[in-house]
Protein backbone atom coordinates (compact mmCIF):
# COMPACT_ATOMS: atom_id res chain seq x y z
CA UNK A 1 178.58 -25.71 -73.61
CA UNK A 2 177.21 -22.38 -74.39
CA UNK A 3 173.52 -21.53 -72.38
CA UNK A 4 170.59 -21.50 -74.78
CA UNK A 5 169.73 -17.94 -75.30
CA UNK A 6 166.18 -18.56 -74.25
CA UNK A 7 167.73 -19.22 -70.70
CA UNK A 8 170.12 -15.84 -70.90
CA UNK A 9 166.39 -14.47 -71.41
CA UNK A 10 164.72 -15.67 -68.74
CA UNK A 11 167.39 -14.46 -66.01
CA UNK A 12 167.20 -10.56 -67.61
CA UNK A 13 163.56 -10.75 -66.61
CA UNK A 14 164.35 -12.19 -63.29
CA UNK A 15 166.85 -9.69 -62.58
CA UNK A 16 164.79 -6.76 -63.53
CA UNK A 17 162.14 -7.72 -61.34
CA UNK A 18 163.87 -7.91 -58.71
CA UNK A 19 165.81 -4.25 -58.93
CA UNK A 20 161.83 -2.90 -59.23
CA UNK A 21 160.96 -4.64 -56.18
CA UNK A 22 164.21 -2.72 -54.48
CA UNK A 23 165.47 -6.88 -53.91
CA UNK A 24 165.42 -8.43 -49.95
CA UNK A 25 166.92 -5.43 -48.60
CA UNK A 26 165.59 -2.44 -50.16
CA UNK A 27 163.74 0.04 -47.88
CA UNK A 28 160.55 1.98 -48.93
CA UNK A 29 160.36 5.82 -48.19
CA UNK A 30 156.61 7.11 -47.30
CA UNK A 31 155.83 10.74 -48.35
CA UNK A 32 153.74 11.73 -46.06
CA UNK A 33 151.43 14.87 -45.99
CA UNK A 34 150.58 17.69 -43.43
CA UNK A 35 148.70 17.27 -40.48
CA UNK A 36 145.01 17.95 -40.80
CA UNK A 37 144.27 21.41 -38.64
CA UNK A 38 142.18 20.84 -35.54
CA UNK A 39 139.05 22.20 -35.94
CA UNK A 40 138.34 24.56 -32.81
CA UNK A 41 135.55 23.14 -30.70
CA UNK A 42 132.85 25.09 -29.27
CA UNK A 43 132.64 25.60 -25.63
CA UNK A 44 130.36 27.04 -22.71
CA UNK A 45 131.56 30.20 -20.77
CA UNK A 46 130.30 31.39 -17.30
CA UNK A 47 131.82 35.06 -17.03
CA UNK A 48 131.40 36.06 -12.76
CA UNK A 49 131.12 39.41 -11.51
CA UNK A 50 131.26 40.68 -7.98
CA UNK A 51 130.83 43.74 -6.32
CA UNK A 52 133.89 44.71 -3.64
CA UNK A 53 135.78 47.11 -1.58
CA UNK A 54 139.31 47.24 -1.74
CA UNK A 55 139.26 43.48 -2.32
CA UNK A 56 136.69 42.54 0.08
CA UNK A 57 132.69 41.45 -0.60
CA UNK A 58 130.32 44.42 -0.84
CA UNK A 59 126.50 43.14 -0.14
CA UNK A 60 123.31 45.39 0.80
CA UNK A 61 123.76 44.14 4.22
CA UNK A 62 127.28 44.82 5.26
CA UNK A 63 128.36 48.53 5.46
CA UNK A 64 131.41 49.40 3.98
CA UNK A 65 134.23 51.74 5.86
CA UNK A 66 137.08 53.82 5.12
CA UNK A 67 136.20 55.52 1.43
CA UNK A 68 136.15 58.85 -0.15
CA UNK A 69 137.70 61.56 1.00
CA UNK A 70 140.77 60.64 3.76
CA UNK A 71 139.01 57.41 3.40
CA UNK A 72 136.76 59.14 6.43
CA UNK A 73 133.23 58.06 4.83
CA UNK A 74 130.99 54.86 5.06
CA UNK A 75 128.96 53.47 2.43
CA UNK A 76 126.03 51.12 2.48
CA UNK A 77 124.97 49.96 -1.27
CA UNK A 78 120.83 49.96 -1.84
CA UNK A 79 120.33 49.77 -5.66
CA UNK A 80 123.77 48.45 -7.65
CA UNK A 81 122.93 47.34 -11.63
CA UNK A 82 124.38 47.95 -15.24
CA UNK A 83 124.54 46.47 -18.80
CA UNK A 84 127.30 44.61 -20.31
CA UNK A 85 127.25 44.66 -24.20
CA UNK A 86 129.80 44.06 -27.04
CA UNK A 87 131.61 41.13 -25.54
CA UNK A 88 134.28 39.91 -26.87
CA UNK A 89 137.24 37.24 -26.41
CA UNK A 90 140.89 37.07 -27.90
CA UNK A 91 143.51 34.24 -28.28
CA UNK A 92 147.17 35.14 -27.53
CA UNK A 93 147.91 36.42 -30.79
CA UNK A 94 144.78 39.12 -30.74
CA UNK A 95 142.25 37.56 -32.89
CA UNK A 96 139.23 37.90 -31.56
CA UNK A 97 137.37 34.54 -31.42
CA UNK A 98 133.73 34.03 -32.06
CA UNK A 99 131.15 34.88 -28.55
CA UNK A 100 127.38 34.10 -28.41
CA UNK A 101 125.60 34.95 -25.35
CA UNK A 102 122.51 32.43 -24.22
CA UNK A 103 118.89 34.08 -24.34
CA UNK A 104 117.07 34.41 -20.98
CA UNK A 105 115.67 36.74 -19.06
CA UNK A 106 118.98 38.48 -18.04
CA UNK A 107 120.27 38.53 -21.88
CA UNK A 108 119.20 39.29 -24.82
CA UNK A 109 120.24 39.04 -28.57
CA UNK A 110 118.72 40.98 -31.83
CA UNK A 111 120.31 41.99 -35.04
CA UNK A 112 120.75 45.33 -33.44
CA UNK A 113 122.96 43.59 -31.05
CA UNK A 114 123.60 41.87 -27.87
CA UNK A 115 122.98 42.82 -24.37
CA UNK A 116 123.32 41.67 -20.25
CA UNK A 117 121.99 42.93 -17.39
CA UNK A 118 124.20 42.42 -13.85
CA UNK A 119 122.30 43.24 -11.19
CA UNK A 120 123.90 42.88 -7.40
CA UNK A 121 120.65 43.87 -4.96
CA UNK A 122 117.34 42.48 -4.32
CA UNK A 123 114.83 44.66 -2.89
CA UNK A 124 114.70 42.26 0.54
CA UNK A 125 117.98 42.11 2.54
CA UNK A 126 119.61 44.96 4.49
CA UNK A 127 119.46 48.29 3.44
CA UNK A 128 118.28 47.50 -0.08
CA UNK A 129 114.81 46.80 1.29
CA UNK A 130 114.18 50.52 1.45
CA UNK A 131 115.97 51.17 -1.68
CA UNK A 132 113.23 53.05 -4.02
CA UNK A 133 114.75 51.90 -7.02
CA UNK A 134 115.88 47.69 -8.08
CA UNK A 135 114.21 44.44 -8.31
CA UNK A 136 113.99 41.10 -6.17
CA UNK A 137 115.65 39.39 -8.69
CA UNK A 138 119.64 39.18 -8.42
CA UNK A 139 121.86 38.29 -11.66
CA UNK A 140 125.67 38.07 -11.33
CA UNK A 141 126.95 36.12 -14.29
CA UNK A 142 126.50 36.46 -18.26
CA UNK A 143 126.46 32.94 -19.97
CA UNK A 144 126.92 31.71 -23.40
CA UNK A 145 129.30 30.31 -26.02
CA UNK A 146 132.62 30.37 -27.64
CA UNK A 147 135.10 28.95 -29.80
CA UNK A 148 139.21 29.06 -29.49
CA UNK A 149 141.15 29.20 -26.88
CA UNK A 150 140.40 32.55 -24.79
CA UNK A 151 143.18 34.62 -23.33
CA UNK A 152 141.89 38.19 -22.97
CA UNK A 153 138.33 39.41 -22.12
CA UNK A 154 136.66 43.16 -23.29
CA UNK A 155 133.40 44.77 -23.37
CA UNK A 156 131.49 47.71 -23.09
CA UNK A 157 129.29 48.86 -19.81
CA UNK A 158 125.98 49.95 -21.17
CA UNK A 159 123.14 49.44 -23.84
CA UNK A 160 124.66 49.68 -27.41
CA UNK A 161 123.15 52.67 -29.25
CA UNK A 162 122.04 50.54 -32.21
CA UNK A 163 120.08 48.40 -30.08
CA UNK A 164 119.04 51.65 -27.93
CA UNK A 165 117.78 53.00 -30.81
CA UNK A 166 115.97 49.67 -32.55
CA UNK A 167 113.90 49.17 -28.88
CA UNK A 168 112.92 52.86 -27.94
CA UNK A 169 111.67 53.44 -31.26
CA UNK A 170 109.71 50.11 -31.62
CA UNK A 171 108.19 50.44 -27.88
CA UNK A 172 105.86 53.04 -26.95
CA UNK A 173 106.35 52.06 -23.22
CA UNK A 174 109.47 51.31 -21.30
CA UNK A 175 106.94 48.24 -19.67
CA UNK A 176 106.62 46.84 -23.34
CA UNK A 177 110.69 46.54 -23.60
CA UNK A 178 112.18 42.92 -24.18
CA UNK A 179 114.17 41.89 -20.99
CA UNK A 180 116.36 43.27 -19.63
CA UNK A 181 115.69 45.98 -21.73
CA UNK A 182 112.26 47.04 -19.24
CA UNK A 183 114.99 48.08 -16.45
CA UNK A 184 117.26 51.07 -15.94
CA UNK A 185 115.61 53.68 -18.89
CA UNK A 186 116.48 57.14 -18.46
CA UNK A 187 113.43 58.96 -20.70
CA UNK A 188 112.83 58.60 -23.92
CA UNK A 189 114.32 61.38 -24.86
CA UNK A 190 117.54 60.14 -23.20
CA UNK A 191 117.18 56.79 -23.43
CA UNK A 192 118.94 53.83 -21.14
CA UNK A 193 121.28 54.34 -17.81
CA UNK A 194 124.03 51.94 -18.52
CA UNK A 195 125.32 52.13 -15.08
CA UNK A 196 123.36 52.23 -11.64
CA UNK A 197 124.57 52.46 -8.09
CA UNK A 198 122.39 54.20 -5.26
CA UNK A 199 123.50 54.33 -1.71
CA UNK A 200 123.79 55.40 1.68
CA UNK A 201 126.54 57.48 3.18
CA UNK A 202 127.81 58.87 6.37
CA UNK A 203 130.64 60.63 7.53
CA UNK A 204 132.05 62.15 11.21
CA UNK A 205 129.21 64.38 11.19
CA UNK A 206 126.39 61.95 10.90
CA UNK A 207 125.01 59.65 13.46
CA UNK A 208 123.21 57.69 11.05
CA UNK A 209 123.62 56.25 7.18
CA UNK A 210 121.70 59.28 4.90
CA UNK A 211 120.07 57.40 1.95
CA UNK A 212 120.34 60.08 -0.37
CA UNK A 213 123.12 59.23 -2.90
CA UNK A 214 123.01 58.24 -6.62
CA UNK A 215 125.24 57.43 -9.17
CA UNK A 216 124.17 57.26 -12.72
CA UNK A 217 126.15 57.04 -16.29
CA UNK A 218 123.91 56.93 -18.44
CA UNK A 219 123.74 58.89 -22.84
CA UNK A 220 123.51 62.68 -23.35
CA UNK A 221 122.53 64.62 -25.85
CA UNK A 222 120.33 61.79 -27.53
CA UNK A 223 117.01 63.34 -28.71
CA UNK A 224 114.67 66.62 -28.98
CA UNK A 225 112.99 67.21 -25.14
CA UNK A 226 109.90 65.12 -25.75
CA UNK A 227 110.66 63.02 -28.63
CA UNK A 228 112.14 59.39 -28.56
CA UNK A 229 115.79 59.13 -28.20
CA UNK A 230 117.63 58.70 -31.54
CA UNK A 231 114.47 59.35 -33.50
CA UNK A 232 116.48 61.91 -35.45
CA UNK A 233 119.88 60.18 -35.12
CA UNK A 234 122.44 57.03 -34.77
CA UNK A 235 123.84 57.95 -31.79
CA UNK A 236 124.01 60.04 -28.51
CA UNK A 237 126.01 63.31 -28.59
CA UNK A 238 127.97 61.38 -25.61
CA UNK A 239 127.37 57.96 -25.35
CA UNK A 240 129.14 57.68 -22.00
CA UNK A 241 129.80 53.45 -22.46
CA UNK A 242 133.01 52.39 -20.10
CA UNK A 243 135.35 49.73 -21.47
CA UNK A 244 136.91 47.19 -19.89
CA UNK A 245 139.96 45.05 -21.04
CA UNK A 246 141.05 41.93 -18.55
CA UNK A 247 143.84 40.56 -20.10
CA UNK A 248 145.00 37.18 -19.09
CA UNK A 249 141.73 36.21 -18.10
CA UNK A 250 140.58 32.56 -17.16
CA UNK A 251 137.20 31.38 -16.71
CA UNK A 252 137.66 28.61 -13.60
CA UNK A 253 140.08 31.18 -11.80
CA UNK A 254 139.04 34.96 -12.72
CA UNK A 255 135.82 37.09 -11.79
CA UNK A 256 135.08 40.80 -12.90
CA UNK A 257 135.17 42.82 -10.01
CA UNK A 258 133.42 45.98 -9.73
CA UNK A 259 135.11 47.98 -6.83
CA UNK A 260 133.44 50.34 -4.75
CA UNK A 261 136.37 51.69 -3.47
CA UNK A 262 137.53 52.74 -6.62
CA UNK A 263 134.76 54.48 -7.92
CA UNK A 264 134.64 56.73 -5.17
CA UNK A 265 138.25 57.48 -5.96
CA UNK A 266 139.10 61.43 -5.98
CA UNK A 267 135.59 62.24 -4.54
CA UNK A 268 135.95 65.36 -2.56
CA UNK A 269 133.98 66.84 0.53
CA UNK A 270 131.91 69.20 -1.39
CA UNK A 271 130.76 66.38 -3.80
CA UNK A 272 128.63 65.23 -1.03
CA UNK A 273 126.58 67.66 -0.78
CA UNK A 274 123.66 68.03 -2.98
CA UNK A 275 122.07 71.05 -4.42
CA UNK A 276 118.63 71.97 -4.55
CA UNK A 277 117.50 74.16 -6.92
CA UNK A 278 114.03 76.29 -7.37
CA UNK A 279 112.87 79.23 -8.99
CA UNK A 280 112.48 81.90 -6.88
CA UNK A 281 113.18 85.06 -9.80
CA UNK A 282 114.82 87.62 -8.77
CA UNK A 283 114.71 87.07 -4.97
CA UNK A 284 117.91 86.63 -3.51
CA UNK A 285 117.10 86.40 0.23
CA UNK A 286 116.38 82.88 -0.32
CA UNK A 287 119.33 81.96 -2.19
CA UNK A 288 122.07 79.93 -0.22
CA UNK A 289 124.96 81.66 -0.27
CA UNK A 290 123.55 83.62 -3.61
CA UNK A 291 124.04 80.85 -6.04
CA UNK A 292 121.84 81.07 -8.69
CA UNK A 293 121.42 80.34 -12.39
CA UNK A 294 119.21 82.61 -14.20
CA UNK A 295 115.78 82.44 -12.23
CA UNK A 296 116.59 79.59 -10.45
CA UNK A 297 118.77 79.31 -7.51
CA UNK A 298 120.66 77.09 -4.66
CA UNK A 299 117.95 77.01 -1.68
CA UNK A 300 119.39 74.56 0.26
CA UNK A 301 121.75 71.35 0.23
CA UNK A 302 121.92 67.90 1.61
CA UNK A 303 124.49 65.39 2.21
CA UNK A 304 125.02 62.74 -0.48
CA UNK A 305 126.48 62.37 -3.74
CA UNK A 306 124.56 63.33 -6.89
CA UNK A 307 125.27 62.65 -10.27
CA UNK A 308 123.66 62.06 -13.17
CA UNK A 309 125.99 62.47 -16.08
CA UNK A 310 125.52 66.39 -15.90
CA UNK A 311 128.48 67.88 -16.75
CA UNK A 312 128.24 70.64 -14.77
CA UNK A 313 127.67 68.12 -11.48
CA UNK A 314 130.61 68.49 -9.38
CA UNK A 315 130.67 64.89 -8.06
CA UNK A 316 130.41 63.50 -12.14
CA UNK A 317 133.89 66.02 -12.75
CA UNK A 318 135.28 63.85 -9.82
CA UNK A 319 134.43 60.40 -10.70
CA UNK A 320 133.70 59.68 -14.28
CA UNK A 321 137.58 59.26 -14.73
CA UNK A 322 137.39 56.73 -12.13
CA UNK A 323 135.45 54.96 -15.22
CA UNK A 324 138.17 55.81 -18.23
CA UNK A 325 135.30 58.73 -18.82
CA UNK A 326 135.60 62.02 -20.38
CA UNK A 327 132.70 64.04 -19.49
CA UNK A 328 132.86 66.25 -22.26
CA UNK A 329 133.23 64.08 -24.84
CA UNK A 330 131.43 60.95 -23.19
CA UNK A 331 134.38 58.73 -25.13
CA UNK A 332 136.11 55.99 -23.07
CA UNK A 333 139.76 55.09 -22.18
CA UNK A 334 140.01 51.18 -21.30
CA UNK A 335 143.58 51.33 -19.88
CA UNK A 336 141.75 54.21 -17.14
CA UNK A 337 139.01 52.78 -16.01
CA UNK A 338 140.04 51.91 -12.41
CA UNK A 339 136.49 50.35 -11.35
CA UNK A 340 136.35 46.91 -12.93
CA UNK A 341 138.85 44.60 -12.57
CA UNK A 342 139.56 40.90 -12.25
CA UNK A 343 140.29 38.73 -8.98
């Protein structure tokens, strides 16, 4: 007997539900879309510095053998300090990742921009207790924050010149300066050391450590004589500001080292000794070994190295390179300077 055609009906519908629901054994197949991007997270950074020898700790109390010239001289530091300023972390593929430093009394932040002070001497243990220069205070680590992942560490040694500039002409005495900025001016007319290291040497024909040796980078060239420094410009004619690049650099294994060994790289005899110079006109008899310039002239010279970013300085000619210095441009070279390095 033939089915009603209402029935015939009623088995169509059946069937196409059943092909929409894919039937017992169809499978569905989930699109899904792309992983949401981890968002970096901010993190705290302690970057370490330490002063050394040749690999060794260099403190105001121990003194420190076999440097300079046929590695026949020893050094004993007194006063040891210098800025660190435009800080800056990368991630392996070179994109530099965003750095804030903490404020305290060792760092500072204005619009002008950023600035640290290291400082490795007090004024009360071993030699540095006579030191005429430094502070009780000791600071050997810059703080602050980042985000990424960090593989490679740079940044300038010294006060930035925008920030140089914003302070000296806002302060009418170096006293009145934000910390750190109170510590290591030059003049106003000169404006800031950026690096500091006094000392005592001695070599085979000394008995005794002579405390009469300074090191000092600081700008040239900045100002009129007796006006404020870069009153009546941006920047020093040399601004004299090492860089440093640590590559591979981690924060729970790696300090910056600052070796003492290496700065006094190249030094030669002569550049311990130390000129003095007077005016004494046209007199010659008083002259040591007739070296003069114009009215002034050589009258006698003492042991210890002396400079002061003076081109014409013999012991500046020897070691700014040491740095990634030229002296006669006051530009740096990263991949040359020999003194800081990691450990």
């Amino acid at each position: 007997m033939p089915k009603p055609i209402r029935y015939l009906h009623l088995i169509f519908l059946i069937s196409l539900a059943l092909i929409g629901c894919g039937g017992s054994d169809s499978s569905e197949t989930q699109v899904s879309g792309p992983s949401p991007t981890p968002v970096p997270t901010t993190q705290s950074f302690t970057l370490n510095f330490a002063p050394t020898a040749k690999g060794a700790p260099v403190n105001c109390s121990n003194i420190v053998t076999g440097l300079g010239p046929n590695e026949s001289y020893s050094v004993n530091i007194m006063d040891w300090r210098f800025y660190v300023s435009e800080l800056n972390f990368y991630d392996t593929a070179g994109n530099r990742l965003p750095v804030s430093l903490d404020n305290n009394s060792f760092q500072l932040n204005e619009s002008a921009g950023s600035v640290a002070l290291i400082d490795f001497t007090d004024r009360s243990t071993g030699l540095c207790s006579d030191a005429q220069e430094g502070t009780a205070r000791t600071n050997t680590k810059i703080t602050g924050t980042y985000t990424g992942d960090v593989a490679d560490v740079s940044f300038r040694v010294g006060v930035p010149q925008a920030l140089m500039k914003a302070t000296i002409a806002s302060t009418d005495d170096v006293n009145d300066a934000p910390s750190p900025l109170g510590e290591l001016y030059w003049s106003w007319a000169s404006g800031y050391r950026h690096f500091v290291l006094n000392f005592a040497a001695m070599d085979s024909a000394h008995t005794d450590m002579v405390e009469n040796s300074g090191f000092h980078i600081g700008s040239r060239d900045c100002g009129t004589q007796g006006g404020k420094a870069l009153s009546d410009r941006e920047t020093c004619g040399l601004i004299n500001n090492p860089e440093v690049y640590l590559p591979n650099f981690d924060f729970e294994d790696n300090l910056v080292t600052v070796d003492l060994a290496a700065l006094l790289n190249h030094v030669e005899e002569s550049d311990f000794l130390s000129d003095s110079w007077e005016d004494y006109g046209d007199d010659d008899s008083v002259c040591l070994d007739n070296r003069r310039n114009g009215n002034n002239c050589v009258t006698a010279q003492s042991f210890g190295i002396q400079c002061h970013s003076g081109a014409t300085q013999a012991a500046c000619v020897s070691l700014f390179p040491n740095f990634g210095l030229n002296l006669t441009t006051g530009t740096a070279d990263p991949a040359s300077n020999l003194v800081f390095g990691k450990q």
